[in-house]
N, C-alpha and C. Protein backbone atom coordinates (compact mmCIF):
# COMPACT_ATOMS: atom_id res chain seq x y z
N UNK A 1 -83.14 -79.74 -23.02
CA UNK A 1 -82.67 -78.95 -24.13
C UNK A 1 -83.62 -79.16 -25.31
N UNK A 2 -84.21 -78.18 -25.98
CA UNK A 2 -84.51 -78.23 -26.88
C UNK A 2 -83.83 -77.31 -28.60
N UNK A 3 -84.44 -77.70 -29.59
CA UNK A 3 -83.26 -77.32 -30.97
C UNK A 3 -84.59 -77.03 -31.91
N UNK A 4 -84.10 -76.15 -32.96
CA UNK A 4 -85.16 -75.64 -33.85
C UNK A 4 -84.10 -75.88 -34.90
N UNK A 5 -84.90 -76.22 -35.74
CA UNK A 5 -84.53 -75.88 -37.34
C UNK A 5 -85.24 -75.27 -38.11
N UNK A 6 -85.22 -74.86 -39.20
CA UNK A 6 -86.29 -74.55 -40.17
C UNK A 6 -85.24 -73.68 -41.58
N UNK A 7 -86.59 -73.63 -42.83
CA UNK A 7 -85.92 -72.79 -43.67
C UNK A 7 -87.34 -71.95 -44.44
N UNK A 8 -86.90 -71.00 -44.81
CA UNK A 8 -88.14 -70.60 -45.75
C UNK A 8 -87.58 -69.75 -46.40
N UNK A 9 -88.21 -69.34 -47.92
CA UNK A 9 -87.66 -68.98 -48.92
C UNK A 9 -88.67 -67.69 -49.35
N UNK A 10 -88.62 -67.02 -50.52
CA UNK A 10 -89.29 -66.22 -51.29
C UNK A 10 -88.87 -66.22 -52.60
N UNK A 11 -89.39 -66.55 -53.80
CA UNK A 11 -89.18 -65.64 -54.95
C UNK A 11 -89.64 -66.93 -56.00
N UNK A 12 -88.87 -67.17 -56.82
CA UNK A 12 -89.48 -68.56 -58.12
C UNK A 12 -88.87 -69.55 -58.41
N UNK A 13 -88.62 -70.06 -59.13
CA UNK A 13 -88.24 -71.46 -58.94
C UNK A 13 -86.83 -71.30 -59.37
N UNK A 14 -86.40 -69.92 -59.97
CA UNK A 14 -85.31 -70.08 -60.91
C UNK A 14 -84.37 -69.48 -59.86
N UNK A 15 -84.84 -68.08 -59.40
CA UNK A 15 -84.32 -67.33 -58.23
C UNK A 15 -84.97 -67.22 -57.06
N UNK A 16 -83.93 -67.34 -55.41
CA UNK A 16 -84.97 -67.30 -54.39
C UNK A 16 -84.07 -66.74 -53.39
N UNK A 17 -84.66 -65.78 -52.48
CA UNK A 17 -83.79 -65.42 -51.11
C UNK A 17 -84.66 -66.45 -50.27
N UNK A 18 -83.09 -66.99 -49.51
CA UNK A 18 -83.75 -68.08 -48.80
C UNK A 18 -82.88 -67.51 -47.48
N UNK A 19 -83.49 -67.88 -45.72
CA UNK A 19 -83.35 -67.70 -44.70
C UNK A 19 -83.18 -69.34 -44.08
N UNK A 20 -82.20 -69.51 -43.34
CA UNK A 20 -81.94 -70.87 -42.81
C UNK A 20 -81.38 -70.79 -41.41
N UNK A 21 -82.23 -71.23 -41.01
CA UNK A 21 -82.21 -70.84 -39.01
C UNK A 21 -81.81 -72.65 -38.18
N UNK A 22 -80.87 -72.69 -37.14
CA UNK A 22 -81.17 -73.79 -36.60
C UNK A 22 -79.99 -73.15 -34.78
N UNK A 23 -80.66 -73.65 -34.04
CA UNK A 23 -80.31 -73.75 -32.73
C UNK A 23 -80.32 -74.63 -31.85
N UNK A 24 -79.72 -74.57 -30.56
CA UNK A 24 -80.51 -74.82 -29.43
C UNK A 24 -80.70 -73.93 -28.48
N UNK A 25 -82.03 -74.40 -27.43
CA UNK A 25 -82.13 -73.39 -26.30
C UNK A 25 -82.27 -74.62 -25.23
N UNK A 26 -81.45 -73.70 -23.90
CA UNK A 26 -81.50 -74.59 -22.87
C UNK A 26 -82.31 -73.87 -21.71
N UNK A 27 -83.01 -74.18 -20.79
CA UNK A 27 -83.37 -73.63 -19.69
C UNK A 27 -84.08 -72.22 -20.15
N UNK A 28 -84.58 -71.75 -20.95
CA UNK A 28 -85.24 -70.40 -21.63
C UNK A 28 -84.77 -70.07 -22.24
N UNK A 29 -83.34 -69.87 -22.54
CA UNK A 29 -82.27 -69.39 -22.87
C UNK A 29 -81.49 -69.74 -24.31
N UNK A 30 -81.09 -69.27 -25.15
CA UNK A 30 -80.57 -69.59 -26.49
C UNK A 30 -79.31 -69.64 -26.31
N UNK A 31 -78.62 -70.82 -26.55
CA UNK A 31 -77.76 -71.13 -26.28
C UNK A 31 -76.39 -71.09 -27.35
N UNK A 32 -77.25 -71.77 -28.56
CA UNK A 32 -76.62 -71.86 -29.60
C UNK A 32 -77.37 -71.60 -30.82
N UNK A 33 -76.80 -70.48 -31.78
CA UNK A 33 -77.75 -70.18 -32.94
C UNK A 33 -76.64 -70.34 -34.48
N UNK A 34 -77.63 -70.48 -35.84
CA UNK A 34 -76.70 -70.30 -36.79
C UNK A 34 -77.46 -69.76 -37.62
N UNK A 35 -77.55 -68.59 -38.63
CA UNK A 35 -78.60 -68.45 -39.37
C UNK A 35 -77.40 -67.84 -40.76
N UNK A 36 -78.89 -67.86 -41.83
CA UNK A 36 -78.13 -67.98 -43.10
C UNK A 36 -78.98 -67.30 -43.76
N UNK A 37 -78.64 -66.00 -44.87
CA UNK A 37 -79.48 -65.64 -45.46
C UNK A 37 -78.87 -65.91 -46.94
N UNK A 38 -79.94 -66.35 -47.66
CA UNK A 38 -78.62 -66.58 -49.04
C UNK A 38 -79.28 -66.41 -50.09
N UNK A 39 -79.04 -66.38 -51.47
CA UNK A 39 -79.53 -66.43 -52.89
C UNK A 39 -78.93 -67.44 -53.30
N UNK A 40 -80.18 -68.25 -53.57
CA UNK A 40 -80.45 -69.70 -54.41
C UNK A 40 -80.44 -69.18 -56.08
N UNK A 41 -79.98 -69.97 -56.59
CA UNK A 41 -80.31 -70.00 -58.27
C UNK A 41 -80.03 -71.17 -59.13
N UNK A 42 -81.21 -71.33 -59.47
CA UNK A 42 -81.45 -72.78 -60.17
C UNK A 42 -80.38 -72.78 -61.46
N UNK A 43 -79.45 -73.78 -61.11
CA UNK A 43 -78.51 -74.02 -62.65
C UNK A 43 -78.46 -75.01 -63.30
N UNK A 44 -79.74 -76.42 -62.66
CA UNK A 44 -80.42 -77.60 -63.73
C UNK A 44 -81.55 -77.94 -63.21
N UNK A 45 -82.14 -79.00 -63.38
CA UNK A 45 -83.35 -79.52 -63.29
C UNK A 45 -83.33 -79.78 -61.86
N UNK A 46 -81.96 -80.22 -61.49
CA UNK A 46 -82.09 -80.95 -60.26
C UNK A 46 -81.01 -80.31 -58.96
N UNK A 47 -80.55 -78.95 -59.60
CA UNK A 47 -79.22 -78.04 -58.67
C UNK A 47 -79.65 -76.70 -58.35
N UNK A 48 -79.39 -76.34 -57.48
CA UNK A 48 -78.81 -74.93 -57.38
C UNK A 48 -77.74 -74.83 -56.42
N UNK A 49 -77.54 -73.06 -56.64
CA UNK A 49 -76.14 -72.80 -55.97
C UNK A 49 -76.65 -72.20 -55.00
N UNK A 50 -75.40 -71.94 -53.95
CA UNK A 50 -76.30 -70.58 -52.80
C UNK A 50 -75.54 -69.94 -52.86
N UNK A 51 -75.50 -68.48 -52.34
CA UNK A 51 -74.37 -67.97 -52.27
C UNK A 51 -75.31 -66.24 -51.14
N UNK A 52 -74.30 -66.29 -50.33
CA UNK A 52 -74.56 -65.60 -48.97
C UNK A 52 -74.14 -65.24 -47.93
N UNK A 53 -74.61 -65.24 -46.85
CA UNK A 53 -74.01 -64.60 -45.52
C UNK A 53 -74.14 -65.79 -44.39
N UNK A 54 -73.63 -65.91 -43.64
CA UNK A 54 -74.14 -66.87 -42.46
C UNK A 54 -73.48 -66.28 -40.83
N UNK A 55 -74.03 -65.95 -40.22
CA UNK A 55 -74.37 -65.56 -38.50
C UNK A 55 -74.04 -66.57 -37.63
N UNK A 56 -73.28 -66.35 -36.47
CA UNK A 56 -73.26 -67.64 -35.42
C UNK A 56 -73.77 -66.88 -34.17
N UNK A 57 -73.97 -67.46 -33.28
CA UNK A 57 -74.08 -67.08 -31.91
C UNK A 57 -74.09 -68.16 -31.35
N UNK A 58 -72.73 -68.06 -29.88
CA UNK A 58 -72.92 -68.70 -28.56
C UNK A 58 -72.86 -67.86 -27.53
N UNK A 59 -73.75 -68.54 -26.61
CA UNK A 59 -73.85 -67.91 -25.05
C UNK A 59 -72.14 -68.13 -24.75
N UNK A 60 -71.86 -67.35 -24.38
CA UNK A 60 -69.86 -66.93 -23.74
C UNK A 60 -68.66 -67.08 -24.89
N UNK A 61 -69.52 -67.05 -26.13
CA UNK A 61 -68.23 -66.20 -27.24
C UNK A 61 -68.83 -65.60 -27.98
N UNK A 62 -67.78 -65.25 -28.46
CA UNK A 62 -67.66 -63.84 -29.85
C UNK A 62 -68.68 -64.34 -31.13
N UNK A 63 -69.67 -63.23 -31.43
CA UNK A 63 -70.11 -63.88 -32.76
C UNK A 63 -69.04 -64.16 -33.88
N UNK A 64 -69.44 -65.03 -35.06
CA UNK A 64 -69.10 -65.36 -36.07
C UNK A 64 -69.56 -65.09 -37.13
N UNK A 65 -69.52 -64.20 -37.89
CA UNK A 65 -70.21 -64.05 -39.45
C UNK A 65 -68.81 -64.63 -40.87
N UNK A 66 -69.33 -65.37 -41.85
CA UNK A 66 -69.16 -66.09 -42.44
C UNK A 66 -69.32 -65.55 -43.94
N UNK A 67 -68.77 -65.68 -45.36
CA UNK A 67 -69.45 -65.87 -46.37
C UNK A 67 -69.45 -66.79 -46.70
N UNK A 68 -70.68 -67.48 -47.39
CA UNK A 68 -71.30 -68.54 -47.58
C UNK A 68 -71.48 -69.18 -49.10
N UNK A 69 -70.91 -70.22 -49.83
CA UNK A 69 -71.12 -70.64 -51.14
C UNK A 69 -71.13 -71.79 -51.02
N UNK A 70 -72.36 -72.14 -52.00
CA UNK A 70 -72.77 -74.01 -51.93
C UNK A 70 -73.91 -74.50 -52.65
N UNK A 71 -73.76 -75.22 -52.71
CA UNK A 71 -75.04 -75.98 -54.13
C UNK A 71 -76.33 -76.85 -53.40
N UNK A 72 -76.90 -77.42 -53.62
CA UNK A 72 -78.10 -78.20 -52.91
C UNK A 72 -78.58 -78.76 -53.83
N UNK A 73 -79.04 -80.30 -54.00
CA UNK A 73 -79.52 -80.74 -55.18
C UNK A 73 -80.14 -82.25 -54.69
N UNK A 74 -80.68 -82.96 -55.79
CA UNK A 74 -80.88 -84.52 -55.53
C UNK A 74 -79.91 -85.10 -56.51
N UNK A 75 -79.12 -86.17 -55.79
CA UNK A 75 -78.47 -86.53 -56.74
C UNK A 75 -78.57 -87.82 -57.20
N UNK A 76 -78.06 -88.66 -57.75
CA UNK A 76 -78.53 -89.66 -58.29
C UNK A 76 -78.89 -90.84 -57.24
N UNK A 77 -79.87 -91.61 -57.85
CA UNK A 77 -80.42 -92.18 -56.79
C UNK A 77 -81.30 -91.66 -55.70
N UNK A 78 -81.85 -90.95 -55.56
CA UNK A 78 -82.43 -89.65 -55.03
C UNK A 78 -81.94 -89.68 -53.89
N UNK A 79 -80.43 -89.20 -54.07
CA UNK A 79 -80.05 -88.78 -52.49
C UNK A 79 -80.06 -87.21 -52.69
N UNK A 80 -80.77 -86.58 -51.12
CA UNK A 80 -80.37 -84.91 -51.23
C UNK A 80 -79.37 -84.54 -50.58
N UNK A 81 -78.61 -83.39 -51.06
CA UNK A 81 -77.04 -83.37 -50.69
C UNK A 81 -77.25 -81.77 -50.57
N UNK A 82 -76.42 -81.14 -49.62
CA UNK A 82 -76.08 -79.83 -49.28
C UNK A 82 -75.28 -79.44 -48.68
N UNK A 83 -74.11 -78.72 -49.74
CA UNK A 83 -72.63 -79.16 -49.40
C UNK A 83 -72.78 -77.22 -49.61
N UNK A 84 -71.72 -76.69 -48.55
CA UNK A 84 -71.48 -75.33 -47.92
C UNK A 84 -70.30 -74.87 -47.71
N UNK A 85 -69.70 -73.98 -48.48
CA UNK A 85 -68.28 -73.69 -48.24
C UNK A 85 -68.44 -72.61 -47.37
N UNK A 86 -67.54 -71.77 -46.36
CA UNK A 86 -67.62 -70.79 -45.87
C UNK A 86 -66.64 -70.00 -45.39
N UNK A 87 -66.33 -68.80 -45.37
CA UNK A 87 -65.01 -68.07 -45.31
C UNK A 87 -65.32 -67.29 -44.43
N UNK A 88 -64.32 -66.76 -43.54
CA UNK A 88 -64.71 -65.57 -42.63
C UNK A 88 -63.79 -65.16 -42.32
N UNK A 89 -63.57 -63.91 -41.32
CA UNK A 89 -62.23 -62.99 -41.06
C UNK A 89 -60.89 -63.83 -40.75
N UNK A 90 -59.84 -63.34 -40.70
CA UNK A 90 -58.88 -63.92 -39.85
C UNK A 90 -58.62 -65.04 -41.00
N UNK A 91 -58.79 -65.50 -41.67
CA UNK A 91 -58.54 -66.74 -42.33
C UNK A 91 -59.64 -68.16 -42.41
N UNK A 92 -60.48 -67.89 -41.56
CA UNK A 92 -61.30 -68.49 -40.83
C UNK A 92 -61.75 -69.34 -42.20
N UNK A 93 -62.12 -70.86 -42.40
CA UNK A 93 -63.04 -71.56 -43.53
C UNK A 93 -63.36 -72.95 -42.79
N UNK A 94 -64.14 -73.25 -43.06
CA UNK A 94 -65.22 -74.32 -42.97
C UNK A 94 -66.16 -74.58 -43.76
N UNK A 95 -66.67 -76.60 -44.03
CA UNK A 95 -66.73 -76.71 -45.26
C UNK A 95 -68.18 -77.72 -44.02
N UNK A 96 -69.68 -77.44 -44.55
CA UNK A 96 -70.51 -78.52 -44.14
C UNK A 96 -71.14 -79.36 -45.18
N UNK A 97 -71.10 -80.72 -44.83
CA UNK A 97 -71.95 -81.53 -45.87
C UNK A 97 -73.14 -82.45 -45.10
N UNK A 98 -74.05 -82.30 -46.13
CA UNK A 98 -75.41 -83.03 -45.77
C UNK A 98 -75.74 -83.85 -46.64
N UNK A 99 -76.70 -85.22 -46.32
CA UNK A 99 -77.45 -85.91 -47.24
C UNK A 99 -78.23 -86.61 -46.24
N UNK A 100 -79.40 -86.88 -47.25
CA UNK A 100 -80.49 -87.35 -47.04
C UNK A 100 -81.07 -88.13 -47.71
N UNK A 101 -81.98 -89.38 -47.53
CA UNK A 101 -82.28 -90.33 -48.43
C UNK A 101 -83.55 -90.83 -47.90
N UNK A 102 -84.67 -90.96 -48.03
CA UNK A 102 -86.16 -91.47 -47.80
C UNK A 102 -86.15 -93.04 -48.46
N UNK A 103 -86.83 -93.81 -47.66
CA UNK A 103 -87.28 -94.80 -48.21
C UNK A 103 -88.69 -95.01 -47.68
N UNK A 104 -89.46 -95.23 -48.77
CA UNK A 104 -91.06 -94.73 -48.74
C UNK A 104 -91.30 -96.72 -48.18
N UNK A 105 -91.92 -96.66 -47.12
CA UNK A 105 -92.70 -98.10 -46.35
C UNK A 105 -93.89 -98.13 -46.99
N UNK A 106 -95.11 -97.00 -46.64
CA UNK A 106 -95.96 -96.68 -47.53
C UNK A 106 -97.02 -95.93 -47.91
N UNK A 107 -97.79 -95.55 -48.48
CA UNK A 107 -97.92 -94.22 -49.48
C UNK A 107 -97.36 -93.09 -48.76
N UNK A 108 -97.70 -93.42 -47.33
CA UNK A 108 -97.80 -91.86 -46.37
C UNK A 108 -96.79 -92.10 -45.34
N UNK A 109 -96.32 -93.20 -45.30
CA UNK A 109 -95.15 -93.65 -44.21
C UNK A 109 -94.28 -93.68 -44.64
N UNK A 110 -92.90 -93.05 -44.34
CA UNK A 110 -91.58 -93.43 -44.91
C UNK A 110 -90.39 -93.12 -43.92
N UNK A 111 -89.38 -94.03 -44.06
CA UNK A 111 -87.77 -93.58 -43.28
C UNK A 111 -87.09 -92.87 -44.25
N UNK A 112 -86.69 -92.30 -43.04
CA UNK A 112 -85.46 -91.05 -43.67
C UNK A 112 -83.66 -91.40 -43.16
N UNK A 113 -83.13 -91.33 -43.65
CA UNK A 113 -81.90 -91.25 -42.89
C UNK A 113 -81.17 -90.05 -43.30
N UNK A 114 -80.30 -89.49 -42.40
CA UNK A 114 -79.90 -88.47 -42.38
C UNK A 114 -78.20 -88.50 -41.94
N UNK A 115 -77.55 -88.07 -42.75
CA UNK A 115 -75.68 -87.63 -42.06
C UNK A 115 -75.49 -86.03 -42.61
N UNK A 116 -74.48 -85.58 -41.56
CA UNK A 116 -74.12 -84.32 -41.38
C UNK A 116 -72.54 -84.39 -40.84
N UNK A 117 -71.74 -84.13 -41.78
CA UNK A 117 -70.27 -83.63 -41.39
C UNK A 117 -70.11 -81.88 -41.28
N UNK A 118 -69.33 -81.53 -40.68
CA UNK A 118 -68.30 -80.41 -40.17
C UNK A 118 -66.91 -80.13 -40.71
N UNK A 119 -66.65 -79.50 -40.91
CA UNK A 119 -64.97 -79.55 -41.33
C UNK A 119 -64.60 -78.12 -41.16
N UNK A 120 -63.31 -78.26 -40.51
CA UNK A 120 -63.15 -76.77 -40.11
C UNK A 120 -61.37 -76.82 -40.77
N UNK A 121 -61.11 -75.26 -40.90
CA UNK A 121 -59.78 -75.04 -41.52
C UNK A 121 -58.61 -74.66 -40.42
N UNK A 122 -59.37 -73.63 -39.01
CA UNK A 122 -57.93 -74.10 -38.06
C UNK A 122 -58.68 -74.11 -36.81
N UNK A 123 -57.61 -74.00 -35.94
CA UNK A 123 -58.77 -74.04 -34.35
C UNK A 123 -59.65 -72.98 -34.29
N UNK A 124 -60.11 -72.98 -33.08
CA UNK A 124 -61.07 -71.59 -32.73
C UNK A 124 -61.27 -72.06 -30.90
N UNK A 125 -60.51 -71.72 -30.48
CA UNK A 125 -60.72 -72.20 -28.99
C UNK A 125 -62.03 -71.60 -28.22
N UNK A 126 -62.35 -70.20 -28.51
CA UNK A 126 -63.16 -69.81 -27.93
C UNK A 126 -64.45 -70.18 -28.46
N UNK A 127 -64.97 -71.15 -29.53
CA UNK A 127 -65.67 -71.53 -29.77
C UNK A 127 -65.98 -73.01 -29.51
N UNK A 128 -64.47 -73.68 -28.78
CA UNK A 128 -64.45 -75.05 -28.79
C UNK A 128 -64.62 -75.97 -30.08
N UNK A 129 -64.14 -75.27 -31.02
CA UNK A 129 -63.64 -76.51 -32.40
C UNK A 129 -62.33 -76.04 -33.04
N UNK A 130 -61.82 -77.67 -33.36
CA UNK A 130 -60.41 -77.84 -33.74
C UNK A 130 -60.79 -77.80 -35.34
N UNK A 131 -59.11 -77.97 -36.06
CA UNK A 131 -59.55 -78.13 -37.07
C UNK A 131 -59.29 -79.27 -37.78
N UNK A 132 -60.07 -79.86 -39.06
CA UNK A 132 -60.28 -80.86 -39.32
C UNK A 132 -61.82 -81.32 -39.51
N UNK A 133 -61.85 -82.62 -39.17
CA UNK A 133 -63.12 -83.08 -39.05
C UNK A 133 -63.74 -82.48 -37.78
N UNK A 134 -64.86 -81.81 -37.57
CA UNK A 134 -65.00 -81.50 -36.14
C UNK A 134 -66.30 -82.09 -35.79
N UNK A 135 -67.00 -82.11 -36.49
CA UNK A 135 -68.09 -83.25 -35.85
C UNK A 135 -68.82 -83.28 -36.52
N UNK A 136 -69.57 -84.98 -36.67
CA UNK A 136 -70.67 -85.70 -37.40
C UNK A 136 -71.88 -85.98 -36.82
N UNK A 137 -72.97 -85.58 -37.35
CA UNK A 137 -74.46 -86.55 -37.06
C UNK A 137 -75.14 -87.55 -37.81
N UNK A 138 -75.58 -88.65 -37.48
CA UNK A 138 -76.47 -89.65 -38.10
C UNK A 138 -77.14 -90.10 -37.86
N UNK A 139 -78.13 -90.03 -38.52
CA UNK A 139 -79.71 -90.54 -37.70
C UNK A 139 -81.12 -90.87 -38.57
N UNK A 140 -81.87 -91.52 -37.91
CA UNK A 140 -82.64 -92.11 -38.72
C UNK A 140 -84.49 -91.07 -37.86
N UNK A 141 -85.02 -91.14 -39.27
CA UNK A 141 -86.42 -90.39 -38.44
C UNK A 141 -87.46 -91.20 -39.13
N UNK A 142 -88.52 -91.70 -38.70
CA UNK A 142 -89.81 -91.97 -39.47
C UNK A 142 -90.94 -90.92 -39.13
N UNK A 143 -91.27 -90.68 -40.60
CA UNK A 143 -92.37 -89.50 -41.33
C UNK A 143 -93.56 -89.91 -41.50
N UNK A 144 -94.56 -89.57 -41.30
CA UNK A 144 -96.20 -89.68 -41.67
C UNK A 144 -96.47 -88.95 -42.48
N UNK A 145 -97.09 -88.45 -43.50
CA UNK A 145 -97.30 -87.67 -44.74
C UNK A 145 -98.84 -87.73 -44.20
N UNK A 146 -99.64 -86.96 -43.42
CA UNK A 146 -100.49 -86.21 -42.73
C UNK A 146 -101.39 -85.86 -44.14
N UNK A 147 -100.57 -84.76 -44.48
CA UNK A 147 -100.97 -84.50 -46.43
C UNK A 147 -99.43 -84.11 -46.51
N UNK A 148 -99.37 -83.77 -47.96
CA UNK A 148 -98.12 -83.17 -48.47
C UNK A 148 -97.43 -82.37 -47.78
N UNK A 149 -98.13 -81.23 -47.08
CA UNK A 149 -97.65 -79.86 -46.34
C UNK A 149 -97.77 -80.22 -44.94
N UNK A 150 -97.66 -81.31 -44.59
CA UNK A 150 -98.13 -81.38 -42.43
C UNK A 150 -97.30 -82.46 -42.91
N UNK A 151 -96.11 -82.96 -41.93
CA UNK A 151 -95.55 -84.45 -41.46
C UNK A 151 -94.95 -84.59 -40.53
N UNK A 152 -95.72 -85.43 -39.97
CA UNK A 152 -94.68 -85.24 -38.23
C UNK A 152 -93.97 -86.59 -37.98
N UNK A 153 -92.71 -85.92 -37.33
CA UNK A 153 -91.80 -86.83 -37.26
C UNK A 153 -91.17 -87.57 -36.25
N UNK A 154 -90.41 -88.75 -35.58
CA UNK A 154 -89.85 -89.20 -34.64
C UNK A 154 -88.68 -89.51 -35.05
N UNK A 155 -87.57 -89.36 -34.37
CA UNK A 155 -86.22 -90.46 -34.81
C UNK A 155 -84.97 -90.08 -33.66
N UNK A 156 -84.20 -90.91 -34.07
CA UNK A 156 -82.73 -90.72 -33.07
C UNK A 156 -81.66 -90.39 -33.78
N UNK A 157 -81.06 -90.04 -33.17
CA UNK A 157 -79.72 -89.15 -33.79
C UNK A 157 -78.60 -89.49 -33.12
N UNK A 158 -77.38 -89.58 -33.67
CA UNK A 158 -76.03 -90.05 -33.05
C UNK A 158 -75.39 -88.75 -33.04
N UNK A 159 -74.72 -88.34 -32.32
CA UNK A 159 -73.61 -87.45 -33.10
C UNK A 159 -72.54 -87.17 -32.08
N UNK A 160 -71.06 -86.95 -32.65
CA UNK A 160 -70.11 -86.86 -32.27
C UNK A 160 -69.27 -85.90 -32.55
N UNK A 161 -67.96 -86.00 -31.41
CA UNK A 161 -66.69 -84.21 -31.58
C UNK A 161 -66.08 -85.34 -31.82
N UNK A 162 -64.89 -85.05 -33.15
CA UNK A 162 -64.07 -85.66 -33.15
C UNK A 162 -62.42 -84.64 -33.11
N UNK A 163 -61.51 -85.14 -32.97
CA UNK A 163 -60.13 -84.51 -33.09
C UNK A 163 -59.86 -83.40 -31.50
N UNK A 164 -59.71 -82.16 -31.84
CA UNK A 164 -59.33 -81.58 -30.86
C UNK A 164 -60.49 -80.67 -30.83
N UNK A 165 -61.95 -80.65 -31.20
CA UNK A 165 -63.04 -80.53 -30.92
C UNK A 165 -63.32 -81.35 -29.63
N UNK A 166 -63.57 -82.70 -30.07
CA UNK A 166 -63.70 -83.68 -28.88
C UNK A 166 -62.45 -83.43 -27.65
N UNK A 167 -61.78 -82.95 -27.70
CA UNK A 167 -60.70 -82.18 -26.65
C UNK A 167 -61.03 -81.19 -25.88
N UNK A 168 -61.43 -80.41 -26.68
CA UNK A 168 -62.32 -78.81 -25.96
C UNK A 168 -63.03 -79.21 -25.58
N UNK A 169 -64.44 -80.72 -25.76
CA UNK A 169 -65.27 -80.69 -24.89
C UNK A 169 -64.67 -81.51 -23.91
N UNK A 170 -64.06 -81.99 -23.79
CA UNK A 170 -64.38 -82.93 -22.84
C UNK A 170 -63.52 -82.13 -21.79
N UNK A 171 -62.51 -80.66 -22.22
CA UNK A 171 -62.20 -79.76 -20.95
C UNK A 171 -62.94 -78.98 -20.55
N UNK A 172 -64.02 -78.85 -21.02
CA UNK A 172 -65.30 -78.22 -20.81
C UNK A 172 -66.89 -78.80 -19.82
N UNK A 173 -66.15 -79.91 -20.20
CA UNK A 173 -67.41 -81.17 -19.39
C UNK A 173 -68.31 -81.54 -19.80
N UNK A 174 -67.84 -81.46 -21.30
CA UNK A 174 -69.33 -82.42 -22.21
C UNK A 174 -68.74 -83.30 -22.64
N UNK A 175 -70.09 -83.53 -23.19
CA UNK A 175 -69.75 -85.17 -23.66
C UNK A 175 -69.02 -85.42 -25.57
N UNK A 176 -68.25 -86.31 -25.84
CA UNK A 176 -67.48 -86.13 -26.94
C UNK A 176 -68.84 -87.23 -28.07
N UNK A 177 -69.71 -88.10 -27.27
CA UNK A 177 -70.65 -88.38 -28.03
C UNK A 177 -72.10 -88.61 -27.40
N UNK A 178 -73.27 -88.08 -28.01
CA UNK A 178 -74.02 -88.34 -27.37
C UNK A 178 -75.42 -88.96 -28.45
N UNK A 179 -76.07 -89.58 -28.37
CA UNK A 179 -77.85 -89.78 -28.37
C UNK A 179 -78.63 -89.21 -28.20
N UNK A 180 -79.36 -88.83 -29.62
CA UNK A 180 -80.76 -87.92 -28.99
C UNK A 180 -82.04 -88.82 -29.73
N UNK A 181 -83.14 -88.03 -28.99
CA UNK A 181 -84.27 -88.68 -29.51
C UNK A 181 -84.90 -87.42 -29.93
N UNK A 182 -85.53 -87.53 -31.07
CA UNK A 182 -86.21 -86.10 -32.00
C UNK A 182 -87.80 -86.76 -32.05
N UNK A 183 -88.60 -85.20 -31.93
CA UNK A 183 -89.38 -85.24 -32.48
C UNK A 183 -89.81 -83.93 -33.05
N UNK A 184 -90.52 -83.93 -34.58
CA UNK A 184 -91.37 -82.62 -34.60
C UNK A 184 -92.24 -82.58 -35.33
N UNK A 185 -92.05 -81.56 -36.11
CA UNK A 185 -93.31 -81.30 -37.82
C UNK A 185 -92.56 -80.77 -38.61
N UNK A 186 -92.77 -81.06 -39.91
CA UNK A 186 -92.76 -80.50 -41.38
C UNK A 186 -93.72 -79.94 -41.93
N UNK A 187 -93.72 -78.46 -42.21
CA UNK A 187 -94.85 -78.45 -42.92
C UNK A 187 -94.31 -77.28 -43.61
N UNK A 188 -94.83 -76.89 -44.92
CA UNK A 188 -95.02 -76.10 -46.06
C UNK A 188 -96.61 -75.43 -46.02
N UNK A 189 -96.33 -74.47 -47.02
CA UNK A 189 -97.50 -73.81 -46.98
C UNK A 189 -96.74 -72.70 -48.10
């Protein structure tokens, strides 16, 4: 199995349409997709808001489209945080949070650690998540700073279904926690 992430933006520092893609593909095949198109707007030195659309796709259910509101910032202590509210038909809401924190080893070497919660507002069987907490990642990556715009990365990742998420999978025949090992690149331009 392999997974893509990425994001890229257009416009200035104050206003930006930004695009936010992440999946997996198994065997050729796309398995699992989420994408996000949104408008960023800077409201301090160190915030903005988003506010947008967001897309799901799985191989054997129904798409999901979403509206999307949420801020992104560094916050004190330089942790980066990217917290996502989201609403969709039927009643449908879910809430994602992120942070991130670097600790620089040196000039060009540094660890990252990384957590990612889920939170969902009711079931969704045909998607296999309950509601509640529905699942967390945590993981650690070390970065090379190549130059500013190239950094390639290694690390492992934990992540888990919890509640009646971890229920659907495990009637499904996955696993409720698993281990990964990452690798890729960062780069800007």
């Amino acid at each position: 199995m392999a997974a893509y992430e990425g994001e890229a933006w257009y416009g200035s520092t104050y206003n930006r349409a930004v695009i936010k893609a992440e999946g997996d593909v198994a065997g050729g095949k796309l398995q699992e997709s989420e994408t996000q198109l949104l408008w960023r707007h800077a409201v301090s030195t160190f915030w903005d808001t988003e506010l947008g659309f967001r897309f799901d796709h799985a191989d054997g259910a129904p798409n999901r489209e979403w509206l999307a509101f949420g801020f992104k910032g560094l916050a004190p202590y330089w942790f980066e945080v990217d917290a996502t509210a989201y609403v969709g038909p039927s009643g449908r809401t879910a809430l994602a949070l992120e942070a991130e924190y670097d600790i620089r080893l040196t000039q060009k070497l540094y660890l990252q650690s990384r957590m990612e919660v889920n939170f969902h507002g009711k079931d969704d069987e045909r998607w296999g998540i309950g509601s509640g907490l529905t699942d967390g990642t945590a993981g650690l990556r070390v970065k090379y700073e190549i130059t500013r715009q190239l950094v390639p990365y290694v690390g492992v990742e934990w992540a888990s279904k919890f509640s009646k998420t971890a229920d659907y999978a495990r009637a499904a025949g996955e696993s409720r926690q698993e281990t990964r090992f990452v690798t890729g690149l960062s780069f800007r331009f």
